[in-house]
Every structure is written in C-alpha cells, then in structure tokens.
N, C-alpha and C. Protein backbone atom coordinates (compact mmCIF):
# COMPACT_ATOMS: atom_id res chain seq x y z
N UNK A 1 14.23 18.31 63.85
CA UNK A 1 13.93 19.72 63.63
C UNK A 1 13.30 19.88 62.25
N UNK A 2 12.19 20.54 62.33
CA UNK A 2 11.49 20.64 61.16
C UNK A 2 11.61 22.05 60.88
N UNK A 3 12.35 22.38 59.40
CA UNK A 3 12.43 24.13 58.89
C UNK A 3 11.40 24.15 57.83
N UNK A 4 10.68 25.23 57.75
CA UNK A 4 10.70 25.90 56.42
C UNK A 4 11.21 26.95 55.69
N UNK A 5 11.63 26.99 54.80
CA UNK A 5 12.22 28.11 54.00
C UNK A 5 11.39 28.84 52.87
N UNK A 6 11.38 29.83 53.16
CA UNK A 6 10.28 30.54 52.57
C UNK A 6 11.37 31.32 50.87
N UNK A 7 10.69 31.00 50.18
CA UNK A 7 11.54 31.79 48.95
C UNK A 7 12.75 31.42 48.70
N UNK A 8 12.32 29.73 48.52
CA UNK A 8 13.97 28.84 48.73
C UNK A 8 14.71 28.91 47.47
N UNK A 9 14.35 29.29 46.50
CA UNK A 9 14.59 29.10 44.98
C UNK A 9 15.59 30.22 45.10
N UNK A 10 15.87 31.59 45.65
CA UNK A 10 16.92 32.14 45.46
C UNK A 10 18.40 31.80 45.96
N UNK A 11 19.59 33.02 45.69
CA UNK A 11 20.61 32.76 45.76
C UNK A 11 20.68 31.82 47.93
N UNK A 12 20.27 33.03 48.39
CA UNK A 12 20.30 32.80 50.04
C UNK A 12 19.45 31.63 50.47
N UNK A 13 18.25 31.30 49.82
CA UNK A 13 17.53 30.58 49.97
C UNK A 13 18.24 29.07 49.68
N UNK A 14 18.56 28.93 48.67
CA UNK A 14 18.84 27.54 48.12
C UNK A 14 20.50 27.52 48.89
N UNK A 15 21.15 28.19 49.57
CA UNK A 15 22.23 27.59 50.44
C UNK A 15 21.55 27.44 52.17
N UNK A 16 20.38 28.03 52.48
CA UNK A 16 20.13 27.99 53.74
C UNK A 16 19.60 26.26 53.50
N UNK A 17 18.61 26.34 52.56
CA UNK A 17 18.35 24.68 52.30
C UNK A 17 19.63 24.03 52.69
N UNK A 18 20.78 24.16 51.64
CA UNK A 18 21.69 22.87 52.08
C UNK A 18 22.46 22.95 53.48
N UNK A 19 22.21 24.24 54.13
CA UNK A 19 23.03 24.06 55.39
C UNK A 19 21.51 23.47 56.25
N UNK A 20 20.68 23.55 56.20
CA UNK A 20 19.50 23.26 56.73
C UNK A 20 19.48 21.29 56.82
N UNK A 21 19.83 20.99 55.56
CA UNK A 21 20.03 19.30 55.02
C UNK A 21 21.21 18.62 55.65
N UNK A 22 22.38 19.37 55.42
CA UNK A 22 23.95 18.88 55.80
C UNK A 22 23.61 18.65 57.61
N UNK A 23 23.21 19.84 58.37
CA UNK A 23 22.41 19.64 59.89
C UNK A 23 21.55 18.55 60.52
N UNK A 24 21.32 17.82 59.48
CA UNK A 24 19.71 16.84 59.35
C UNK A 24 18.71 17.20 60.12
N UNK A 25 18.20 18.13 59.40
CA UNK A 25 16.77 19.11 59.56
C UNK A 25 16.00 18.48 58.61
N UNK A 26 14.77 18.16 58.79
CA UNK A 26 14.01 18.08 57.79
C UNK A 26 13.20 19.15 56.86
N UNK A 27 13.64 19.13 56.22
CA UNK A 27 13.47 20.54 55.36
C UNK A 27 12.27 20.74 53.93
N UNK A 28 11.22 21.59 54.33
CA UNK A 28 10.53 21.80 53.15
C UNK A 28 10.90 23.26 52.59
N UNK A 29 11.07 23.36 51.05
CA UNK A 29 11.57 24.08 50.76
C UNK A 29 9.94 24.90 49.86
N UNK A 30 9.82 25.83 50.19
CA UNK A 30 8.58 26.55 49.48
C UNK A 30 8.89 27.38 48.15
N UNK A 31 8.73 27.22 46.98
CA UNK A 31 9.18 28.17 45.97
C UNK A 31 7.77 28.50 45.29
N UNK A 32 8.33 29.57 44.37
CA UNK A 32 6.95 30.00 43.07
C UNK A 32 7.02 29.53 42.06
N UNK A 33 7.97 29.02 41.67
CA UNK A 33 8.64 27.89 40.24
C UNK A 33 8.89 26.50 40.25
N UNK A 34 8.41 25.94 40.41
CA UNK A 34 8.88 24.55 40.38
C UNK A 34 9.90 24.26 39.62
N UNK A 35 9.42 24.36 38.11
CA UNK A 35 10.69 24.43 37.42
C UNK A 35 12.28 24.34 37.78
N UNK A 36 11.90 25.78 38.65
CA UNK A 36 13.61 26.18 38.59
C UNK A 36 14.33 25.54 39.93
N UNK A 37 13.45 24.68 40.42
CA UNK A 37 13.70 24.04 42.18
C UNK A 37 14.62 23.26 41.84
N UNK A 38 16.04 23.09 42.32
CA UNK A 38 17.06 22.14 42.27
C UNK A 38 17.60 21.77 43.50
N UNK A 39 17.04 20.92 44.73
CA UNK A 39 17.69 20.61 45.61
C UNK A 39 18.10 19.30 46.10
N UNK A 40 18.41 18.98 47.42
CA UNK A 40 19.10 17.98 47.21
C UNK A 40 17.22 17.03 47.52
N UNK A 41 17.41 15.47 47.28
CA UNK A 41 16.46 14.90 47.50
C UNK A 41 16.01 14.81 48.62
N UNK A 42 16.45 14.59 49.46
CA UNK A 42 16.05 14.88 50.94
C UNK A 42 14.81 16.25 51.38
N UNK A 43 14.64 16.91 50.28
CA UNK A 43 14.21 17.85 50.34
C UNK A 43 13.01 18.10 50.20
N UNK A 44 11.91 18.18 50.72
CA UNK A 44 10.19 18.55 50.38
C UNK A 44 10.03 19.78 49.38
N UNK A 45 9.48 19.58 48.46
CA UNK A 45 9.54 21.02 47.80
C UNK A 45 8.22 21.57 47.68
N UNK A 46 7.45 22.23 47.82
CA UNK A 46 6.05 22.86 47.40
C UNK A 46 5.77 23.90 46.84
N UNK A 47 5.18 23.90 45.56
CA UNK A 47 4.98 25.39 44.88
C UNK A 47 4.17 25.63 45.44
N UNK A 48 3.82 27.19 45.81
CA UNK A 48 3.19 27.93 46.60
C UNK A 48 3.92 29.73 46.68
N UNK A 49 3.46 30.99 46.14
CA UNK A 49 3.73 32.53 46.17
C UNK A 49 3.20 32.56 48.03
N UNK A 50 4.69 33.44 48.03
CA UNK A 50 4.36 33.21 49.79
C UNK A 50 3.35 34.12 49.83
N UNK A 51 2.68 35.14 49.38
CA UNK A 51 1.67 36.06 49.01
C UNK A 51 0.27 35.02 49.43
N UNK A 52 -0.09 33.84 49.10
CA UNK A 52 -0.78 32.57 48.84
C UNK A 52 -0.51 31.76 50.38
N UNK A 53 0.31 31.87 50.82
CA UNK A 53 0.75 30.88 51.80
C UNK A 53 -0.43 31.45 52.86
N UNK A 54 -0.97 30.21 53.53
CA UNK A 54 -1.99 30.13 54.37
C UNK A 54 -1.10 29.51 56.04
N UNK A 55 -2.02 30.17 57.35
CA UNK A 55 -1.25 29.42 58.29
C UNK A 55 -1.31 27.79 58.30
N UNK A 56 -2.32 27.33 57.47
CA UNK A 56 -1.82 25.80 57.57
C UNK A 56 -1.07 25.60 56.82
N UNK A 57 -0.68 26.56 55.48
CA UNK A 57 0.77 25.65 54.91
C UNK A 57 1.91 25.36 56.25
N UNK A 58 1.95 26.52 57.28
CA UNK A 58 3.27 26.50 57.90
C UNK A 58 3.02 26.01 59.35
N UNK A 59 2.00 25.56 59.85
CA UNK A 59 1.54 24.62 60.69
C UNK A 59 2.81 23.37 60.72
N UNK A 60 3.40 23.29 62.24
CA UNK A 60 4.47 21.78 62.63
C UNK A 60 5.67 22.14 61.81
N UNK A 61 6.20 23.31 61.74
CA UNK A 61 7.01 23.76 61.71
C UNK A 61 7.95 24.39 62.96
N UNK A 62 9.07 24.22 63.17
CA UNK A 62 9.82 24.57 64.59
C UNK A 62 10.44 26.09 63.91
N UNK A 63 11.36 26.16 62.96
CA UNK A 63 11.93 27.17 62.58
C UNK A 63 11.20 27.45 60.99
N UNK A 64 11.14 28.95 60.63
CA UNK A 64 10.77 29.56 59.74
C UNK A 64 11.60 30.15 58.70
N UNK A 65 11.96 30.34 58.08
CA UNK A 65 13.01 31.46 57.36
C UNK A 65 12.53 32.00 56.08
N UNK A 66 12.56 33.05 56.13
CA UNK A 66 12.22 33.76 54.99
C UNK A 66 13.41 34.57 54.06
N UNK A 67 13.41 33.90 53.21
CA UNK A 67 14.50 34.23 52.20
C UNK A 67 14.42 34.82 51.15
N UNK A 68 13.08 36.11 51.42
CA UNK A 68 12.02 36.48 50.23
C UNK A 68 13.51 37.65 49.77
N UNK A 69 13.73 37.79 48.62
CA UNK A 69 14.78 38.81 47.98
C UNK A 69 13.51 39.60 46.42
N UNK A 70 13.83 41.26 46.33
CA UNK A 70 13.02 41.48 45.21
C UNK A 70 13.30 43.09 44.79
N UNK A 71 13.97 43.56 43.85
CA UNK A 71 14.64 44.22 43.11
C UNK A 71 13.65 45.31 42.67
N UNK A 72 12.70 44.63 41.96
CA UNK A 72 12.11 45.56 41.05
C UNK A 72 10.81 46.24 42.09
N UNK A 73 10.18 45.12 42.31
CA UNK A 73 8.72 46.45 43.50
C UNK A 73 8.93 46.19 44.73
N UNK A 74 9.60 46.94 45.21
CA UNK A 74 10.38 47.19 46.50
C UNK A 74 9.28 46.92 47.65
N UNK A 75 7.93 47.60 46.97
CA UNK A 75 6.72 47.79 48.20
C UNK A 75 6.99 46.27 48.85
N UNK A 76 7.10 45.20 47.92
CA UNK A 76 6.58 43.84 48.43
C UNK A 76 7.92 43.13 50.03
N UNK A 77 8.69 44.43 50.00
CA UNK A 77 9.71 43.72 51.00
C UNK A 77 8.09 44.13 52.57
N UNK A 78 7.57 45.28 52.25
CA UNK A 78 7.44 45.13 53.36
C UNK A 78 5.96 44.57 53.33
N UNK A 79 5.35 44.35 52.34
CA UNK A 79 3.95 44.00 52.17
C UNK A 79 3.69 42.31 52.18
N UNK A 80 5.09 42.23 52.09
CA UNK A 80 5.11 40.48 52.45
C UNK A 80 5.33 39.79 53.44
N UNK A 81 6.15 40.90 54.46
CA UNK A 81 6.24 40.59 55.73
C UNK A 81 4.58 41.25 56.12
N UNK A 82 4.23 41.98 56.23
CA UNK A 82 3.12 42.33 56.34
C UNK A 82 1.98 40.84 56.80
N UNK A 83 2.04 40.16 55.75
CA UNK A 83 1.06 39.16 55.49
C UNK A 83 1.65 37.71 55.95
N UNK A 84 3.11 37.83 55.95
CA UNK A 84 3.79 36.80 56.74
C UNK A 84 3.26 36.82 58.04
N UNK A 85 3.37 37.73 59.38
CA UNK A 85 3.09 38.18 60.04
C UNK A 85 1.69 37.72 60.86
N UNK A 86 0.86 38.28 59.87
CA UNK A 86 -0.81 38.20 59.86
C UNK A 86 -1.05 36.79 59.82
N UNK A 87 -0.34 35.34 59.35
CA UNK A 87 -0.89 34.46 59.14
C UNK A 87 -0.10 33.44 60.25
N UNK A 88 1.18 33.68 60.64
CA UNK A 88 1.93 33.21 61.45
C UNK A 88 1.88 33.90 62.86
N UNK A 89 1.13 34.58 63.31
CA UNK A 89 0.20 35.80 64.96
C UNK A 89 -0.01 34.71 65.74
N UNK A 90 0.56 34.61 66.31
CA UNK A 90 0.03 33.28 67.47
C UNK A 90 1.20 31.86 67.05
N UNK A 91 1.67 31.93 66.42
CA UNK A 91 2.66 30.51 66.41
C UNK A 91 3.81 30.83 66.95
N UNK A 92 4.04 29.34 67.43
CA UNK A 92 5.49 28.85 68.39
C UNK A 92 6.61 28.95 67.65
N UNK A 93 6.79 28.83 66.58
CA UNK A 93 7.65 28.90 65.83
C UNK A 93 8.70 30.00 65.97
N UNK A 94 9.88 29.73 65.41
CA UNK A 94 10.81 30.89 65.65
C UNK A 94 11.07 31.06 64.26
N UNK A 95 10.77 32.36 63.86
CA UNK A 95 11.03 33.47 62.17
C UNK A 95 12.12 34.01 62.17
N UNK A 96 12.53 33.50 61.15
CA UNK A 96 14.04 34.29 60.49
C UNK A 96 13.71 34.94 59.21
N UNK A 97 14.20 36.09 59.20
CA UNK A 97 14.30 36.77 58.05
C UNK A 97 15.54 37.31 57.30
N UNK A 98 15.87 36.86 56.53
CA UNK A 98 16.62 37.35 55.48
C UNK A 98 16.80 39.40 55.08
N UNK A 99 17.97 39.52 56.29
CA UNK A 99 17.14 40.88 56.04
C UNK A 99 18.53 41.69 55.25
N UNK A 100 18.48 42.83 55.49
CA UNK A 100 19.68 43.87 54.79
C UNK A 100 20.45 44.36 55.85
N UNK A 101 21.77 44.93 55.32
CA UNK A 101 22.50 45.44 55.86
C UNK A 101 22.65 47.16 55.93
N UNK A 102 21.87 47.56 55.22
CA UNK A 102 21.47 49.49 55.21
C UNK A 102 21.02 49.50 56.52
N UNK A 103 20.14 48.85 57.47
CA UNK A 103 19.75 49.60 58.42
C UNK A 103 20.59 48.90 59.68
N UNK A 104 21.61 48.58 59.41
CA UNK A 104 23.01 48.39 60.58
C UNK A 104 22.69 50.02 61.23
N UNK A 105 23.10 50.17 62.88
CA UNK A 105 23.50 51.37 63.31
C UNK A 105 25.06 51.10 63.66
N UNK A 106 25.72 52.69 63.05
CA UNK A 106 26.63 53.43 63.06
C UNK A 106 27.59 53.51 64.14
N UNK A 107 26.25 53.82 65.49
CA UNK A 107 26.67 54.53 66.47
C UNK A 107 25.53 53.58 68.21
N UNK A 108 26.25 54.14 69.03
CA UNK A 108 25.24 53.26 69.71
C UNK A 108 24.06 53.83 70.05
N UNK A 109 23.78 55.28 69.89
CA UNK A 109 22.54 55.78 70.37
C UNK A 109 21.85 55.70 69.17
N UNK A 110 22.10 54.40 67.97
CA UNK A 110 20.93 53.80 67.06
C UNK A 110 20.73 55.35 66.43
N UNK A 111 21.40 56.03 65.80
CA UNK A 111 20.54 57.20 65.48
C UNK A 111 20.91 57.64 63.84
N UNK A 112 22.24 56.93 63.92
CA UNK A 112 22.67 56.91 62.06
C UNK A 112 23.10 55.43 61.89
N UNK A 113 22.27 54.74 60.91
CA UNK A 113 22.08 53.63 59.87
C UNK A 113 22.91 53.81 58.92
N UNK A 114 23.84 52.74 58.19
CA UNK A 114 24.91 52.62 57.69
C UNK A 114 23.97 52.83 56.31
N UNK A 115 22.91 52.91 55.68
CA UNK A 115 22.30 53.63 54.67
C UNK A 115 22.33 54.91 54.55
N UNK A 116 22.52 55.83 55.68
CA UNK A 116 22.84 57.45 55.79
C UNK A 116 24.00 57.96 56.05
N UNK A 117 24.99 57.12 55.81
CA UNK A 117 26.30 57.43 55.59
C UNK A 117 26.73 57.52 54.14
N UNK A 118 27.69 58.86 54.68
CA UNK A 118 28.15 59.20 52.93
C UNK A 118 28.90 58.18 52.22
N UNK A 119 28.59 57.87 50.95
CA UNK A 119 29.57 57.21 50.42
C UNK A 119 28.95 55.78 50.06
N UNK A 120 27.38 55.43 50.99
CA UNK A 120 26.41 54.23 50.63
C UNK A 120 25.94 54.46 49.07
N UNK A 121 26.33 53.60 48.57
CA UNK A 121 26.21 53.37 46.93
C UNK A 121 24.36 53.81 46.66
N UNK A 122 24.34 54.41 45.77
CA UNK A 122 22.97 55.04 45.51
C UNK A 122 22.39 54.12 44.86
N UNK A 123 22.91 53.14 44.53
CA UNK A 123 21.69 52.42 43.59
C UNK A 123 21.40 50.95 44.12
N UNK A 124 21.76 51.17 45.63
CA UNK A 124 21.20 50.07 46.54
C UNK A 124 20.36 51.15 47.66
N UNK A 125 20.53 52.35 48.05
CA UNK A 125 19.43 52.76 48.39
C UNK A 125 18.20 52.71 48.45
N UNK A 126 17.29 52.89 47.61
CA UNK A 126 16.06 51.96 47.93
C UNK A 126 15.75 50.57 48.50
N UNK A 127 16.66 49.99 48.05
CA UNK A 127 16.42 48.47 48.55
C UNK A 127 16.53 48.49 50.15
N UNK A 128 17.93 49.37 50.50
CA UNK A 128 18.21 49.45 51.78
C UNK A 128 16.72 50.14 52.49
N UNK A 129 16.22 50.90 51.87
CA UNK A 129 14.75 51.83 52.58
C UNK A 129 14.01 50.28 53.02
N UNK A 130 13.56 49.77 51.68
CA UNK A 130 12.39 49.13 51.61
C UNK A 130 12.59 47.70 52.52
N UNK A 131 14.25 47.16 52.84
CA UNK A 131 14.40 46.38 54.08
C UNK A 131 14.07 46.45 55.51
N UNK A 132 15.08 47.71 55.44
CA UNK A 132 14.32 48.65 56.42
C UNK A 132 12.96 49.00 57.19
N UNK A 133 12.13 49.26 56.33
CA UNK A 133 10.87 49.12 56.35
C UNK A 133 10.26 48.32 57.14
N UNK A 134 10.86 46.91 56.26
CA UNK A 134 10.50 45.66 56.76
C UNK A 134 10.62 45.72 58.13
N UNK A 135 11.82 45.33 58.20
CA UNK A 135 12.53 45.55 59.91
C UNK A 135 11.40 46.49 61.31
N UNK A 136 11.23 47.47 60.65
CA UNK A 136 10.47 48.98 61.44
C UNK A 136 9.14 47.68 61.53
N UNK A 137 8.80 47.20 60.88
CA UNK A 137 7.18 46.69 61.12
C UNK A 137 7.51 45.27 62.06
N UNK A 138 7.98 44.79 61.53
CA UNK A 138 8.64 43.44 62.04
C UNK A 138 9.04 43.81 63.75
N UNK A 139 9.44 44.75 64.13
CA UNK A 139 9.58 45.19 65.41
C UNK A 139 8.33 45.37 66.83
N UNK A 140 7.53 45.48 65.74
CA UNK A 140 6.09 45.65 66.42
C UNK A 140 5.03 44.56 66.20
N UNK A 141 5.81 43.81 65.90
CA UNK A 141 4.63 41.72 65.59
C UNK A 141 5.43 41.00 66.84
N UNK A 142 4.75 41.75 67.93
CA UNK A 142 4.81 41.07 69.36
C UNK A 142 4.53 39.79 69.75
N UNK A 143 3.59 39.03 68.56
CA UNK A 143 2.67 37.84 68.56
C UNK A 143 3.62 36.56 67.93
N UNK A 144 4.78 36.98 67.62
CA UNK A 144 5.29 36.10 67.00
C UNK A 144 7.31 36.03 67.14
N UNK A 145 7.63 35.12 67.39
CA UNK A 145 8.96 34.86 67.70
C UNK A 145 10.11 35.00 66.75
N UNK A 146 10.20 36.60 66.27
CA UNK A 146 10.85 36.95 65.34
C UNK A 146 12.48 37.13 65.44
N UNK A 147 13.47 37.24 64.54
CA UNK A 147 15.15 37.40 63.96
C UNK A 147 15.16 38.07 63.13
N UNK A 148 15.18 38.97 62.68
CA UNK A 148 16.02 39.52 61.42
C UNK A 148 17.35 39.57 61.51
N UNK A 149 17.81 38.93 60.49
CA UNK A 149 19.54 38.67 60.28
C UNK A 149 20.17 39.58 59.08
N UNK A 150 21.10 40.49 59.41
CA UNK A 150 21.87 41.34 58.04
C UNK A 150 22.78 41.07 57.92
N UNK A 151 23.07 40.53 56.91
CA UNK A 151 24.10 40.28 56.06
C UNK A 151 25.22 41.40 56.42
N UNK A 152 26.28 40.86 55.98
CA UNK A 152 27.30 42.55 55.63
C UNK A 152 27.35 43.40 54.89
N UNK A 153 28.44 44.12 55.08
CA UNK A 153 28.09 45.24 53.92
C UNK A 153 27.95 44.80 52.49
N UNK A 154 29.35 43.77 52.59
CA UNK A 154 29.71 43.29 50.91
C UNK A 154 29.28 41.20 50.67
N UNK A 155 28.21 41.19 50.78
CA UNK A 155 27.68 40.00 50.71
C UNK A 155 28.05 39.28 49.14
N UNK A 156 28.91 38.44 49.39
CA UNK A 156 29.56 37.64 48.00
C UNK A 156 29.29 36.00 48.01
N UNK A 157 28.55 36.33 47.03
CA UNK A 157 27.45 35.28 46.65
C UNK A 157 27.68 33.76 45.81
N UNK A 158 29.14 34.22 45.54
CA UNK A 158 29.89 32.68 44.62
C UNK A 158 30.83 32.22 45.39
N UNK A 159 31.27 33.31 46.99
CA UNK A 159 32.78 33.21 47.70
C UNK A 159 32.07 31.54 48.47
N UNK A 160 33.41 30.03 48.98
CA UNK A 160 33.37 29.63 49.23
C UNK A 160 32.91 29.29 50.79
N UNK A 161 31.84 28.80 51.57
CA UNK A 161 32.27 28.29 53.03
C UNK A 161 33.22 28.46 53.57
N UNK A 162 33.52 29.53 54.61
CA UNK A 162 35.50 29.15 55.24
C UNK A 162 35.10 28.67 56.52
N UNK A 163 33.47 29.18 57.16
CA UNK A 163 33.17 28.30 58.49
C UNK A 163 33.76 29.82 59.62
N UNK A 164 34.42 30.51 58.84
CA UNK A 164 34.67 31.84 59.67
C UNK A 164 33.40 33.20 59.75
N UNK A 165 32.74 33.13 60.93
CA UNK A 165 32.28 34.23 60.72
C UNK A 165 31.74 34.53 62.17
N UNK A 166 31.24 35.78 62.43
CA UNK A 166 30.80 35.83 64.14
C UNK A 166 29.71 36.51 63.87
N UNK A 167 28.64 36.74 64.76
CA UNK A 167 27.34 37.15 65.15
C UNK A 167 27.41 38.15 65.59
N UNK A 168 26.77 39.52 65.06
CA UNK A 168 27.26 40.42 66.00
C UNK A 168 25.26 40.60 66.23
N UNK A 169 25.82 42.18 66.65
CA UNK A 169 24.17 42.59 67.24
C UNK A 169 23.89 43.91 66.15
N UNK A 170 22.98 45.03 66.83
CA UNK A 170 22.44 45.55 65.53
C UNK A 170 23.87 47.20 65.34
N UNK A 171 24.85 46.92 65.68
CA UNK A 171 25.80 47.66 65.11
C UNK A 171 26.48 47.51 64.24
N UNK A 172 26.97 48.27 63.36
CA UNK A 172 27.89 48.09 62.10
C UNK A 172 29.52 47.45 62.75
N UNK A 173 30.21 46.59 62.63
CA UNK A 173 31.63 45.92 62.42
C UNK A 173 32.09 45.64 61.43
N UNK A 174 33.32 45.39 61.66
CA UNK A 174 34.38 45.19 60.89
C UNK A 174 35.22 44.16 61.26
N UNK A 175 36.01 43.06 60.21
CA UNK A 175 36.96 42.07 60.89
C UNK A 175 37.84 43.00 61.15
N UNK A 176 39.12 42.01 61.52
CA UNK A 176 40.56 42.39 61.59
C UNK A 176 41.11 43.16 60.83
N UNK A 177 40.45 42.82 59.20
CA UNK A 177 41.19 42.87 57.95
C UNK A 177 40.28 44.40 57.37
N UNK A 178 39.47 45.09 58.53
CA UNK A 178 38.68 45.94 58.31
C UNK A 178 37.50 45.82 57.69
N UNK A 179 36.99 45.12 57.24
CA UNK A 179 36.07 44.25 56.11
C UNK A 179 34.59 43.84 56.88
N UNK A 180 33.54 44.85 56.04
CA UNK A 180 32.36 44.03 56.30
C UNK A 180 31.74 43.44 55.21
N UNK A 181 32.33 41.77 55.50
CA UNK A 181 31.78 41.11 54.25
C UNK A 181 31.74 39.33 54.58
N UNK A 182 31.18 38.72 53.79
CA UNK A 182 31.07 37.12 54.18
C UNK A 182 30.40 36.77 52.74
N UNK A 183 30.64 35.62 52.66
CA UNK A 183 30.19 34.69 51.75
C UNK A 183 28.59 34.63 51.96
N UNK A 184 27.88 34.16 51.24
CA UNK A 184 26.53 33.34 51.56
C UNK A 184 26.28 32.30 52.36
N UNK A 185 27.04 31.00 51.94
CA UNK A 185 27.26 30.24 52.55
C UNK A 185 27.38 30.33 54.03
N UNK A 186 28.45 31.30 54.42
CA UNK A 186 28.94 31.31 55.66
C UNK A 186 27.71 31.89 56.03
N UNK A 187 27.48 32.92 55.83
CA UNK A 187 25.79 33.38 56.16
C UNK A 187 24.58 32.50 56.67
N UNK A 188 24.97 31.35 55.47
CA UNK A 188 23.37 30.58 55.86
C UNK A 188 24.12 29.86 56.97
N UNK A 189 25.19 29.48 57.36
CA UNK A 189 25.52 29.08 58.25
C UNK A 189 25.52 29.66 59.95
N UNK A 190 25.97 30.83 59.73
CA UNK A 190 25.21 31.76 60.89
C UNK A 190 23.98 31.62 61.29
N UNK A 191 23.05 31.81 60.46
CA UNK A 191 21.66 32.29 60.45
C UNK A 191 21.27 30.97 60.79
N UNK A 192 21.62 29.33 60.57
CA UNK A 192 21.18 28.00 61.22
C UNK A 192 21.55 28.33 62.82
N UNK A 193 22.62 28.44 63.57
CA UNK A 193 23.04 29.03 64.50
C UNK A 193 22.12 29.76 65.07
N UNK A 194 21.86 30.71 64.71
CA UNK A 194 21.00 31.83 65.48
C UNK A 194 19.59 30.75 65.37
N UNK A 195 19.02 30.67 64.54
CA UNK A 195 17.91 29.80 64.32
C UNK A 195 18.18 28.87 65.45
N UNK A 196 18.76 27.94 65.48
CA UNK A 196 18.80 27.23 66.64
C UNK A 196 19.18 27.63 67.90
N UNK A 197 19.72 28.65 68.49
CA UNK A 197 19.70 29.12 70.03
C UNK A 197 18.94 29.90 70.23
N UNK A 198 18.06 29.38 71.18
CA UNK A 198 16.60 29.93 72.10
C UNK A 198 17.24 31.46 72.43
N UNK A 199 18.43 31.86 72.71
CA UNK A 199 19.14 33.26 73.16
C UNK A 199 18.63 34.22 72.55
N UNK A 200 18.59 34.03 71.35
CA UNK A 200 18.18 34.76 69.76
C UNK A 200 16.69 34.72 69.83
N UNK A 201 15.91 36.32 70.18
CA UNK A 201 14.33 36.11 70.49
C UNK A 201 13.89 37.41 70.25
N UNK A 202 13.02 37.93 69.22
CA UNK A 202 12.76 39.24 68.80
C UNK A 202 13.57 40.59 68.93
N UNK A 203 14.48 40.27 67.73
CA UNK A 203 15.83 40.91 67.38
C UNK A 203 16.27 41.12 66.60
N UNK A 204 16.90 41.96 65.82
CA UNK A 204 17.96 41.85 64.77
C UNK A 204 19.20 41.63 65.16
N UNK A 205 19.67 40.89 64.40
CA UNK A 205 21.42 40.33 64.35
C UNK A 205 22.15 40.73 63.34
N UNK A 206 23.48 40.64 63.02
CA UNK A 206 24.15 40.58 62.38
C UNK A 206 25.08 39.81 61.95
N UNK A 207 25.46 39.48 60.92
CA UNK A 207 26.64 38.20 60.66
C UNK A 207 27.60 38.88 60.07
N UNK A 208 29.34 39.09 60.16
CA UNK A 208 30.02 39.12 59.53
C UNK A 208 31.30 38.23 59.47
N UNK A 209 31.94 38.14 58.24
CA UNK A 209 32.95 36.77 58.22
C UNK A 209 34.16 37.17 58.35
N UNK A 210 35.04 36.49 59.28
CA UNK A 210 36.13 36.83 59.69
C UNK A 210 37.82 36.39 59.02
C-alpha cells in the first residue's frame, strides 16, 4: 500500500505517518520545511507547498491524506481543497481529509451543526466555518474518491494511544463516560481504518475514543 500524506510536518500529520509505517505502508511524507521533517527512516520525505503540488507529484498513490491544519488565513482551508481537488479529478485514489468537528450534526434532519450550538467556544468559530466550508465543496468533487474524517469535540494532542475508539457517521456522540474526545494518535489510527475499507466512499465520518 502506497500513502501519501499531505501536510505531514504537523501535529495529525506526523502521527498518521507513524501509524501509516507501524501498518507497513509505504509512505511518502510531503512537507513545506524540510528542516522541521522528523520521521522515522522508512519514510520518503519531499519538500513541496501543497499549493505547488502537481497531479504527477501524487500519481501511484493508493491512499491520500490530507493533514493540511491553518490558524491564521482561514480562506486557505477551503482554497486548498479547492486545488487539491482540481489536480487529483479523475484519480483512483481514495482522499482523506483531516477535517473538523464544528460541522458534526446535532440532530438527524442535519439541520443544527455542533458549531451553532450554544456554548461552542467563540474563538474556534471561524476555524469551525472555514472547515466547514471545506467539507460543503468537498461534497460536490464527484470526480474523486473522497472521506472527510472529524475529529471530536475535545481532540488531545499529547494524550497516549489506548487503541479505544469507534467510527461513527456525520452525527455528534458521546462515549459512556459522556465525552466527545480522543487522542491523536487514536485518531490517526481510525482514519488508517477508514482509509483502508472500500465501505468508506464519498463521506464524512467521525471518530470518537471510547
């Protein structure tokens, strides 16, 4: 199995790599820094701004993942899928995206997003829009064998692997313990999962850890 990981240098990125490696996937990891690339050797690394990325960088690739994360110009969540999209139109490949948890639905008639509930922290709002976004466009790239995966509510980014977590679909849950939350790790571990079962085919998912 051949992956690429798109925007491997971040937090989500650089654990999907090692669950990607530990699997024995052959794995190229794409970053904008070389510098700051620390993975294991097994690992292909190529500098390249996925902005830059051409369809022959991602040519003989089986799985995709995009692990693009970005704080400050929000436009680029959806202007990068945008161009992701446009260059990957016609490939076999199956796309994962790294997506958010604001546009979870509430309810089942999809009509309130866990971003329009009272009490969603205001200063992840935008981010939640501009995922969102993403998602809304990503819905309509018919040409290409897309996933968007959301995290939980409370995504904890230093918590250990426990190997506990379940797949849900595009509704908001909760464990046992009431809790929508999971490690990273366990995350990138999901998201290999979904990545690998053909079941999983122009959709959003959800992961939370149990």
């Amino acid at each position: 199995m051949k992956i690429a990981v798109l925007a491997a240098n971040g937090k989500a990125g650089r654990l999907i790599v090692a669950e990607a490696i530990e699997r024995g996937a052959e794995v190229v990891a794409f970053v904008r820094d070389m510098s700051k690339a620390s993975f294991d050797e097994r690992v292909k690394v190529v500098q390249k701004d996925i902005f830059a990325l051409e369809s022959s960088d991602l040519q003989g690739f089986e799985i995709i993942i995009d692990a693009f994360g970005e704080w400050q110009n929000l436009s680029l969540h959806k202007s990068h899928m945008e161009h992701l999209v446009k260059i990957l139109s016609g490939s076999a490949a199956r796309f994962l995206v790294v997506g958010g948890a604001g546009s979870l639905y509430m309810d089942t008639t999809h009509s309130t997003m866990l971003m329009d509930t009272e009490g969603f922290p205001s200063e992840y709002l935008p981010l939640a829009k501009a995922q969102g976004e993403g998602l809304a466009f990503l819905r309509n790239a018919n040409s290409l064998n897309w996933i968007f995966v959301s995290p939980p509510a409370v995504f904890l980014p230093d918590a250990p692997k426990s190997g506990k977590y379940k797949i849900i679909g595009e509704e908001f849950e909760v464990n046992n313990n009431g809790q929508s939350q999971a490690s990273y790790a366990d995350y990138a571990s999901a998201l290999l999962d979904i990545a690998l079962d053909s079941k999983f085919a122009r959709q959003r998912v959800g992961v939370i850890g149990l």
